[in-house]
Each structure stands twice: as C-alpha cells, then as structure tokens.
N, C-alpha and C. Protein backbone atom coordinates (compact mmCIF):
# COMPACT_ATOMS: atom_id res chain seq x y z
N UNK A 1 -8.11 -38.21 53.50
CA UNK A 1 -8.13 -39.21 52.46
C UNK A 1 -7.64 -40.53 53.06
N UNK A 2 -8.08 -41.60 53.00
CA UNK A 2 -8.17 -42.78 53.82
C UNK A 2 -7.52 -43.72 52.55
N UNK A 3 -6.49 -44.31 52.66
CA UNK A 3 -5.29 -45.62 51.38
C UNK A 3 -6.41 -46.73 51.14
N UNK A 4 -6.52 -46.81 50.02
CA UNK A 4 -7.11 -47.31 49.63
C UNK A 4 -6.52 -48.66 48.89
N UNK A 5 -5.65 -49.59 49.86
CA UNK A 5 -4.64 -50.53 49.18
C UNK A 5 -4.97 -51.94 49.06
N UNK A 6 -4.82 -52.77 48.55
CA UNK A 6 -5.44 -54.38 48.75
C UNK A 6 -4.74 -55.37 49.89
N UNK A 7 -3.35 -54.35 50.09
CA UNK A 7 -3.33 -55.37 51.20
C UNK A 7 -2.61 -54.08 52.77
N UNK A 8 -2.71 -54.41 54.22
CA UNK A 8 -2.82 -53.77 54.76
C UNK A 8 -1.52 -52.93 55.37
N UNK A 9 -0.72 -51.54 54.78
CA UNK A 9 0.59 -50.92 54.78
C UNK A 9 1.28 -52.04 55.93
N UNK A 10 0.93 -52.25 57.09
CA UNK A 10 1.75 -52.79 58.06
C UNK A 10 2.02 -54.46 57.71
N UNK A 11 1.41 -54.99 57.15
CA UNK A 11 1.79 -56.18 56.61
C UNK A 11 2.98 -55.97 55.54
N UNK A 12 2.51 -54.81 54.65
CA UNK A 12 4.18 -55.07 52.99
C UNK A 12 4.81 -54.66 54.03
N UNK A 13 4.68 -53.31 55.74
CA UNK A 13 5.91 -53.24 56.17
C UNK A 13 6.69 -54.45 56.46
N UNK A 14 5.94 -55.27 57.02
CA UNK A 14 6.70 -56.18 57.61
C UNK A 14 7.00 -57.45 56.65
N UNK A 15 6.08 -57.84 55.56
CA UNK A 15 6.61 -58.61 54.42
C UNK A 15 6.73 -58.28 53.29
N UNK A 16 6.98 -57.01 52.73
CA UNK A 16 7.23 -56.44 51.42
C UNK A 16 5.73 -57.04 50.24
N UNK A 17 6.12 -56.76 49.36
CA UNK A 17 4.88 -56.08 48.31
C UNK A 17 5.74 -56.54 46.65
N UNK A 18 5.00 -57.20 45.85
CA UNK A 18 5.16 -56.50 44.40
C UNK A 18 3.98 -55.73 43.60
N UNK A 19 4.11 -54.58 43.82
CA UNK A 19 3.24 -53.58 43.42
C UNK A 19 3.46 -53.75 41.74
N UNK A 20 2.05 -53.61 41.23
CA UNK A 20 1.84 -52.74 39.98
C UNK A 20 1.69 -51.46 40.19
N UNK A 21 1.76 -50.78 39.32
CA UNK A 21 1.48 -48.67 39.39
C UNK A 21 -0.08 -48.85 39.90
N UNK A 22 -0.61 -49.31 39.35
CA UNK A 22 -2.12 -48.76 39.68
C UNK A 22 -2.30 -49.30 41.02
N UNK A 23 -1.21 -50.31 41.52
CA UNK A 23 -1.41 -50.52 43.41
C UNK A 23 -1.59 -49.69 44.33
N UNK A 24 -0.92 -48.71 43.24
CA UNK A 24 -0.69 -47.40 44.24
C UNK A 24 -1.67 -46.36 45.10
N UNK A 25 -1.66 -45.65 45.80
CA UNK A 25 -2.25 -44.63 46.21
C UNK A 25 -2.32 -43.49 45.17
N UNK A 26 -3.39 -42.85 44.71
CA UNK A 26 -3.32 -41.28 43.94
C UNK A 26 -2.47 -40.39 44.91
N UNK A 27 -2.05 -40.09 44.57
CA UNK A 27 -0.89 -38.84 44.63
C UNK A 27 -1.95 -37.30 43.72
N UNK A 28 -3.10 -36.61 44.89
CA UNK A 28 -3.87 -35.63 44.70
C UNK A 28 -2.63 -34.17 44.25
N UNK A 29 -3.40 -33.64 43.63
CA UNK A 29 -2.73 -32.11 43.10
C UNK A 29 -2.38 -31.44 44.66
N UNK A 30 -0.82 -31.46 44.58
CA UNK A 30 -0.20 -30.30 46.12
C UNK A 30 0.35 -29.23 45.62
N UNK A 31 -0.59 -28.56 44.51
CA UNK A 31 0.33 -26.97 44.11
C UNK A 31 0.33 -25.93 45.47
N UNK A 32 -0.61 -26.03 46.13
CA UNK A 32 -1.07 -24.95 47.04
C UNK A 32 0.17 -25.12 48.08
N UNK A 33 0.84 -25.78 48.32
CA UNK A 33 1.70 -25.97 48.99
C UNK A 33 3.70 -25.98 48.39
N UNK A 34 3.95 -24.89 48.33
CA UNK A 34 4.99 -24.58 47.86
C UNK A 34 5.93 -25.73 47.99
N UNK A 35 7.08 -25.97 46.84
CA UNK A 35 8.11 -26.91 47.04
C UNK A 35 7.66 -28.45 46.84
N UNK A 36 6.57 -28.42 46.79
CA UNK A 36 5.81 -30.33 47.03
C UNK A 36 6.24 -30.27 45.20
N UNK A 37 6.20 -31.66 44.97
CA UNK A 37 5.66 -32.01 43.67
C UNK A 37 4.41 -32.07 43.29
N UNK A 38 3.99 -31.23 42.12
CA UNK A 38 2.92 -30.93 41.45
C UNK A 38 2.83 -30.89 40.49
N UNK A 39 1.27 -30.59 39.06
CA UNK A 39 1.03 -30.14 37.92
C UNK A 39 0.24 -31.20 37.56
N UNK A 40 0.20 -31.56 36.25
CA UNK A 40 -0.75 -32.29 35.73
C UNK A 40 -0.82 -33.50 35.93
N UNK A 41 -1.31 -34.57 35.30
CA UNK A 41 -0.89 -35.95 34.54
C UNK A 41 -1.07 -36.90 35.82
N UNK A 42 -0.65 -38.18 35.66
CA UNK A 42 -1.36 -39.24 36.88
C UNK A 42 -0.61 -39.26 37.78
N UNK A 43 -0.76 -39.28 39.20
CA UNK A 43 0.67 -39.74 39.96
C UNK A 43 0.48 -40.41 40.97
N UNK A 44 0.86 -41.28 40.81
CA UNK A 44 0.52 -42.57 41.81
C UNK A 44 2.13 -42.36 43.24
N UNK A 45 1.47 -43.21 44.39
CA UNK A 45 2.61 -43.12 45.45
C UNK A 45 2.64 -44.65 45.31
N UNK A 46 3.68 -45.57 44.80
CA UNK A 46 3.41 -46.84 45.02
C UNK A 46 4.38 -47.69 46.34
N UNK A 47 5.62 -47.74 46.42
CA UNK A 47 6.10 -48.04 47.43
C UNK A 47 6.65 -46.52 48.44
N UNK A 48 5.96 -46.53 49.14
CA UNK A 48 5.86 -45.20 49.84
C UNK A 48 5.55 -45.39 51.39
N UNK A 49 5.94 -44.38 52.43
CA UNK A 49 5.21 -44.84 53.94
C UNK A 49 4.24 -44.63 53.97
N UNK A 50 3.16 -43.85 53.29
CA UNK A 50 1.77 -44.52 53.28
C UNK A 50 1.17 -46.46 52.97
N UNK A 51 2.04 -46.89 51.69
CA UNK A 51 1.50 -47.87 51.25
C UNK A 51 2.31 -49.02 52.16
N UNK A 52 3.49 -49.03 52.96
CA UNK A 52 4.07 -49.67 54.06
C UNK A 52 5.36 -49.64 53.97
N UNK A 53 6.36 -48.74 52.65
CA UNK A 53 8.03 -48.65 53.04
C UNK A 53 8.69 -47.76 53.82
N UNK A 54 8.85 -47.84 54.38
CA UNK A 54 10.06 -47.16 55.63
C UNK A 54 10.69 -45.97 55.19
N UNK A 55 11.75 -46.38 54.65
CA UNK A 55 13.01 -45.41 53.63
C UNK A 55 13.21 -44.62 52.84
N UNK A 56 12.00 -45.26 51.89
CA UNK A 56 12.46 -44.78 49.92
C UNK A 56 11.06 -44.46 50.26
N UNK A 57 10.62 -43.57 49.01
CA UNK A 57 9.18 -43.71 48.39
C UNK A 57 9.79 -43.62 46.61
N UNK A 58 8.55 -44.80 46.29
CA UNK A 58 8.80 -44.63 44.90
C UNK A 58 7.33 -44.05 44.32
N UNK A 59 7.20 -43.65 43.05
CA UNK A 59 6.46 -43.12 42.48
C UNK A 59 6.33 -43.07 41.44
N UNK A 60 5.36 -42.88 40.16
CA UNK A 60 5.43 -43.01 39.07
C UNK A 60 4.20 -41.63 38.74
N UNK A 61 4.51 -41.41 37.76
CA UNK A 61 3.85 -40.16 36.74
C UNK A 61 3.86 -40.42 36.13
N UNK A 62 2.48 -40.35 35.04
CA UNK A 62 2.20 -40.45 33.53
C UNK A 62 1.58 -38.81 33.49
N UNK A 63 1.96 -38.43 32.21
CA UNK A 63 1.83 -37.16 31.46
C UNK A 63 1.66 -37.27 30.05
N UNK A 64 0.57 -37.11 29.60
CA UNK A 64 -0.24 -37.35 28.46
C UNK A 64 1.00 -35.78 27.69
N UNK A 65 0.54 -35.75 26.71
CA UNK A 65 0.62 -34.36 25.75
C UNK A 65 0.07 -33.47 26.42
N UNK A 66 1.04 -32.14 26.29
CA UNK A 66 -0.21 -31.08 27.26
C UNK A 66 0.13 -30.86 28.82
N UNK A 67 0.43 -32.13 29.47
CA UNK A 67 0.11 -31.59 30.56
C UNK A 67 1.54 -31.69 31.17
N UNK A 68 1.97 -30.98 32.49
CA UNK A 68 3.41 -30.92 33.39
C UNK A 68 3.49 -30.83 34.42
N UNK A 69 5.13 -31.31 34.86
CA UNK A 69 5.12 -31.46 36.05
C UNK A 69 5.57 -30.28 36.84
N UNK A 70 5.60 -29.73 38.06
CA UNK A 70 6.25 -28.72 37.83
C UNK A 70 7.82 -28.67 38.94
N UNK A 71 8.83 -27.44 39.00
CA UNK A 71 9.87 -27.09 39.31
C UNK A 71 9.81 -27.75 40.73
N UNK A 72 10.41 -28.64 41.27
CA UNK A 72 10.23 -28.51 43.15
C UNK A 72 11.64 -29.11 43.17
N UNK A 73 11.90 -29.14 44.58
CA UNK A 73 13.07 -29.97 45.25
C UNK A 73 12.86 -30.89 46.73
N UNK A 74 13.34 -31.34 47.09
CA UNK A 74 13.28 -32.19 48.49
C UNK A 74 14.76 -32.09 49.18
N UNK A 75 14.50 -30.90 50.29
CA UNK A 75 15.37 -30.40 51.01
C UNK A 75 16.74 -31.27 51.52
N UNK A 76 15.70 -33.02 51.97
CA UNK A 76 16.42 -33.82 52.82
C UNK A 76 16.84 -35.19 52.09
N UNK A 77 16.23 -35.25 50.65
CA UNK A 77 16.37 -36.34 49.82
C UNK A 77 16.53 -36.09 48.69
N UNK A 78 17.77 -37.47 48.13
CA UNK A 78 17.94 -37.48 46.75
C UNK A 78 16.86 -38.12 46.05
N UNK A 79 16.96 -37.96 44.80
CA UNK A 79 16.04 -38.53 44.02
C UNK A 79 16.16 -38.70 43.07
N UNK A 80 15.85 -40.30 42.00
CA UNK A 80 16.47 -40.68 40.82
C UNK A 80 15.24 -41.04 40.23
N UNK A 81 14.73 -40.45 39.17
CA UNK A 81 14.06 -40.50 37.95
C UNK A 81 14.58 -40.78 36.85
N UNK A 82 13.57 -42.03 36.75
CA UNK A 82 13.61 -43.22 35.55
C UNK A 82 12.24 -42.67 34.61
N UNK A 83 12.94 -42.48 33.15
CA UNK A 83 12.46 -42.36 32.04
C UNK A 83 11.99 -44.07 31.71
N UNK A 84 10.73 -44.23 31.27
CA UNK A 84 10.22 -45.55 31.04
C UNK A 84 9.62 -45.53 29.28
N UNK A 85 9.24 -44.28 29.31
CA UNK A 85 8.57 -44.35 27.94
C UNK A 85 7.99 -43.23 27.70
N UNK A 86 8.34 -42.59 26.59
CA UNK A 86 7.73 -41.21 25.94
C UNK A 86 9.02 -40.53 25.79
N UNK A 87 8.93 -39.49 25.46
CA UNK A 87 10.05 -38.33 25.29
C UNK A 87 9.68 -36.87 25.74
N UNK A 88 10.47 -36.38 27.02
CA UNK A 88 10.25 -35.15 27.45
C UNK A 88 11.32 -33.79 27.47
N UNK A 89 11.12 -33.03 28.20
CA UNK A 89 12.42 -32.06 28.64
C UNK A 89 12.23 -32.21 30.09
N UNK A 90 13.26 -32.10 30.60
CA UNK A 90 12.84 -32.25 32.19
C UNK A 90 14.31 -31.04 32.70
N UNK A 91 14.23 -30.70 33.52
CA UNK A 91 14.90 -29.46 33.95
C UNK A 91 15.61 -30.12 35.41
N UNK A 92 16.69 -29.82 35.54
CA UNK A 92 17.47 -30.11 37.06
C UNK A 92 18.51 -28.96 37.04
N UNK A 93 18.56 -28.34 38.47
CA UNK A 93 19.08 -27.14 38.30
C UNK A 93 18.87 -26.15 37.55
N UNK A 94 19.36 -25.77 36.65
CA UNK A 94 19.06 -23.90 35.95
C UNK A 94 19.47 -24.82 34.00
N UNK A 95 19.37 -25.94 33.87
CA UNK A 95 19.24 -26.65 32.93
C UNK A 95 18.66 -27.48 32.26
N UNK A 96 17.71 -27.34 31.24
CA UNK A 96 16.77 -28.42 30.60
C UNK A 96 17.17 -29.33 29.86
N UNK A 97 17.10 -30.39 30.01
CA UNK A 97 17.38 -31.93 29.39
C UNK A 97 16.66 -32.69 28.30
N UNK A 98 16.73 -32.82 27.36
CA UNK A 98 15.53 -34.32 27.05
C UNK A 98 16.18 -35.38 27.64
N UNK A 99 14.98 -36.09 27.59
CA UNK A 99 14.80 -36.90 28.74
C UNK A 99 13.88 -38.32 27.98
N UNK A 100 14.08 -39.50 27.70
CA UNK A 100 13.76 -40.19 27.01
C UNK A 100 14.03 -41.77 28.32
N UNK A 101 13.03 -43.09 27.05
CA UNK A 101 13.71 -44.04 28.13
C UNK A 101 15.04 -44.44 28.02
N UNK A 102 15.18 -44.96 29.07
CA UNK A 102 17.01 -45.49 29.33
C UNK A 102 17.65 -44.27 29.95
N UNK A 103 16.73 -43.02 29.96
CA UNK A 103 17.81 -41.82 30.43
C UNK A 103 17.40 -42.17 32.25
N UNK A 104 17.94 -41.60 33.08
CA UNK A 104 18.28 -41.43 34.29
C UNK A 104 18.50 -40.43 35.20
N UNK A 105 17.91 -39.21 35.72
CA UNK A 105 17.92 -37.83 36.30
C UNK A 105 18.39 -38.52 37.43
N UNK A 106 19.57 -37.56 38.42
CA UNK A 106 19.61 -38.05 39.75
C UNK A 106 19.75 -36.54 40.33
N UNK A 107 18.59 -35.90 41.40
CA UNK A 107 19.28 -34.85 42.23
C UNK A 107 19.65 -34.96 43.55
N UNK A 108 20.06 -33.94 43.93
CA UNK A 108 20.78 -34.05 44.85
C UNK A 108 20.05 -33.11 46.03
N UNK A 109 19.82 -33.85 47.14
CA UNK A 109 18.71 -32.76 48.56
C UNK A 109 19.17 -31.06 47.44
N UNK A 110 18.35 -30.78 47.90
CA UNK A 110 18.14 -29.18 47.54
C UNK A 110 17.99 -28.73 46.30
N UNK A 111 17.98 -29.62 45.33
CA UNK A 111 18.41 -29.33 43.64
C UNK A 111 17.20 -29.19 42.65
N UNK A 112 16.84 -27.72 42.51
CA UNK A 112 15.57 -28.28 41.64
C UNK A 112 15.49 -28.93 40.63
N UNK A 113 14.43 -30.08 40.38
CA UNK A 113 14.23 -30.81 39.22
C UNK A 113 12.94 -30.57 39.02
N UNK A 114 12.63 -31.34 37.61
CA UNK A 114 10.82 -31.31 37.48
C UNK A 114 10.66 -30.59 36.06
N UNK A 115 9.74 -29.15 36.08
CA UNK A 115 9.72 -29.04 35.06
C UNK A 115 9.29 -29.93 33.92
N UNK A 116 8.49 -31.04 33.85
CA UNK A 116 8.86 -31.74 32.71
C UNK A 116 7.84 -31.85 31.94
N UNK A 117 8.07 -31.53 30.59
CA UNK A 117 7.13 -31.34 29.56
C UNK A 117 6.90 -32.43 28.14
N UNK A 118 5.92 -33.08 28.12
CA UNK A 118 6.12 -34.32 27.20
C UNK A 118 6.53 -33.32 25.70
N UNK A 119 7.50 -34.16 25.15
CA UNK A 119 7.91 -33.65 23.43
C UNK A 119 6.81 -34.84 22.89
N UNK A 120 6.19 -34.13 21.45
CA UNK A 120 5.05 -35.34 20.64
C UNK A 120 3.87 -35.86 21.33
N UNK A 121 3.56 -36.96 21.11
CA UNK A 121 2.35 -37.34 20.79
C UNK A 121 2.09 -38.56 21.66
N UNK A 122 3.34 -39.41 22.49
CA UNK A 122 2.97 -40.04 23.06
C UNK A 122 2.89 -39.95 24.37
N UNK A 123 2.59 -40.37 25.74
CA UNK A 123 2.41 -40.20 26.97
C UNK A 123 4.04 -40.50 27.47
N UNK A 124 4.20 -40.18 28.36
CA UNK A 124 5.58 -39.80 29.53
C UNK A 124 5.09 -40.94 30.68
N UNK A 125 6.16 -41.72 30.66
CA UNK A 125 6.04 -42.53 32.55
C UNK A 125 7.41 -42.43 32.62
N UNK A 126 7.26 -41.87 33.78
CA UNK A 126 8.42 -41.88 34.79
C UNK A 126 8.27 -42.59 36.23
N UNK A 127 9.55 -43.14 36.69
CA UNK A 127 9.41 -43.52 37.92
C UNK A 127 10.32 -43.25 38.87
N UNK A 128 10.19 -42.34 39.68
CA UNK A 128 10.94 -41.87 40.81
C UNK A 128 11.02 -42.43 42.11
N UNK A 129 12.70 -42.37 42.94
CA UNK A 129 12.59 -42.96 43.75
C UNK A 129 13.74 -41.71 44.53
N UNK A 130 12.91 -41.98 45.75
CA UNK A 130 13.44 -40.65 46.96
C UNK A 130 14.20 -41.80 48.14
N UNK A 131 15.09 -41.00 48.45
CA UNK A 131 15.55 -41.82 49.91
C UNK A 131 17.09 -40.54 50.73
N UNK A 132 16.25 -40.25 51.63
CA UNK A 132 14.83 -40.84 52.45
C UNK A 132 14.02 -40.42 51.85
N UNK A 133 12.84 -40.70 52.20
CA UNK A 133 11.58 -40.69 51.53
C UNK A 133 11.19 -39.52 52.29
N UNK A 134 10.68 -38.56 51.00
CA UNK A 134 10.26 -36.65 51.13
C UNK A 134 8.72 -37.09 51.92
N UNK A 135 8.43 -36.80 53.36
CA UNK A 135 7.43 -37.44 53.97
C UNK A 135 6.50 -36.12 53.79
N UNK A 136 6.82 -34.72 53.43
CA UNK A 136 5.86 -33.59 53.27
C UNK A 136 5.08 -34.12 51.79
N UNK A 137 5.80 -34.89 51.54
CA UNK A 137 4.58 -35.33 50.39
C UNK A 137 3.32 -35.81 50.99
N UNK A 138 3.53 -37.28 51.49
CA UNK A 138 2.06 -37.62 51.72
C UNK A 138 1.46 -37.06 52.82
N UNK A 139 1.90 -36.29 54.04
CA UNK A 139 0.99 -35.39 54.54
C UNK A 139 0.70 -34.56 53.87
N UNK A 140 1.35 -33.79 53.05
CA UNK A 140 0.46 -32.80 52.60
C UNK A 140 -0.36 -33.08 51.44
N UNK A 141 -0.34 -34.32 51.17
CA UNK A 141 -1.74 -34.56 49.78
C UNK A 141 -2.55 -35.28 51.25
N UNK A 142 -2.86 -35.56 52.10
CA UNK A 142 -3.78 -35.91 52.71
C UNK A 142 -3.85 -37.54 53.52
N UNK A 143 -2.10 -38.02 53.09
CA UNK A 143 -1.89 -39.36 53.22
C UNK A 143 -1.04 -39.29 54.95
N UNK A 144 -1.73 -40.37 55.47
CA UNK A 144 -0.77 -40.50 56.70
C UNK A 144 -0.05 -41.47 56.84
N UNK A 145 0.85 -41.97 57.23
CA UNK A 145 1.11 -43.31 58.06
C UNK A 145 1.82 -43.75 59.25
C-alpha cells in the first residue's frame, strides 16, 4: 500500500504539518495479526512515521452504531485516548468505562485497552496518541517509512 498524502512524509519530517483527519493515511483492518489494533469503523493514521512524525503516532477512529474496536495493547508504548464526540464503553485492563467527550483513557506499555463499543445513536471519534509510536502498526497494515 503506497501513502497517499498531499504533501511529501520527509518534508512534515523536517517542517511539521497541520493535518485534518481525513489527511490521514487509512489505517486497513489488522485483525489477522494478533495484539495490533483492530475491528470496525474508520481509522485514519494522521501524524504517524508513515505520514512524517518520528516519536508519537496519532490517530483517530470513528465508530458509527454497531461497529468496535477491539481488546489490544502496545508492549513498548503508552497511549492516551481522547473522547471527541459520541458516547461509548471502552475497557482498560479487566474494567469497562463509559467513555464520553472531555473523558481521557491513558494506558500504560502492556495494558489492555480498546474494546470500545458506541452507547446510542450517534457516531464515536476518538483520538489517540502513542509515544513511542507502536511501529507494528503501520508495517503490519502495509505502511512503511
């Protein structure tokens, strides 16, 4: 799968980026690959070492009604998920949460999170940010950099 970005990763490396979500790279279904983040709904990679950041990768998920994310962890990185809009349950550790905007998930390397299931009728965005940045992600959806 070849990034499909408007401007070229080694340039935002070297002069940064203000991304919209849809700047992003698709973030393809990695169930087949144990531990990755997976399941339904949209998932974009927007500041990520595919699209030209170093460190962090950030990311965003939308999840309509219906659809989820599922259980994973990132061995070597924390990770803080931002509730933006909708109302869900989202699970960290052996505990389920609602999870709304203004709320804030933070785990910790090894900690499963995920799980997350929209409550009602409206769509779920979340935006997650890893550091260091979980790099078995974009090799294993097909992304290099």
């Amino acid at each position: 799968m070849k990034p499909t970005l408007k401007q070229d990763p080694k340039v935002i490396a070297r002069e940064g980026m203000v991304f919209k979500l849809d700047d992003g790279l698709e973030y393809p279904e990695t169930s087949h690959i144990p531990g990755l983040p997976a399941g339904t709904g949209q998932r974009r990679l927007v500041a990520t070492p595919p699209t030209g950041a170093r460190l962090v990768g950030v990311h965003a998920l939308t999840l309509k009604p219906g659809e989820t994310s599922v259980l994973h962890s990132h061995p070597l990185s924390e990770e803080v998920i931002v509730c933006v809009k909708g109302t869900a349950e989202i699970t960290l550790g052996s505990t389920v949460h609602l999870f709304k905007p203004g709320y804030v998930l933070y785990a910790p390397p090894g900690v499963p999170h995920g799980n997350m299931k929209v409550i009602g009728d409206e769509e779920v965005l979340v935006i997650g940010t890893q550091a260091p940045a979980d790099t078995r992600m974009y090799r294993g959806s097909g992304h290099d950099f």
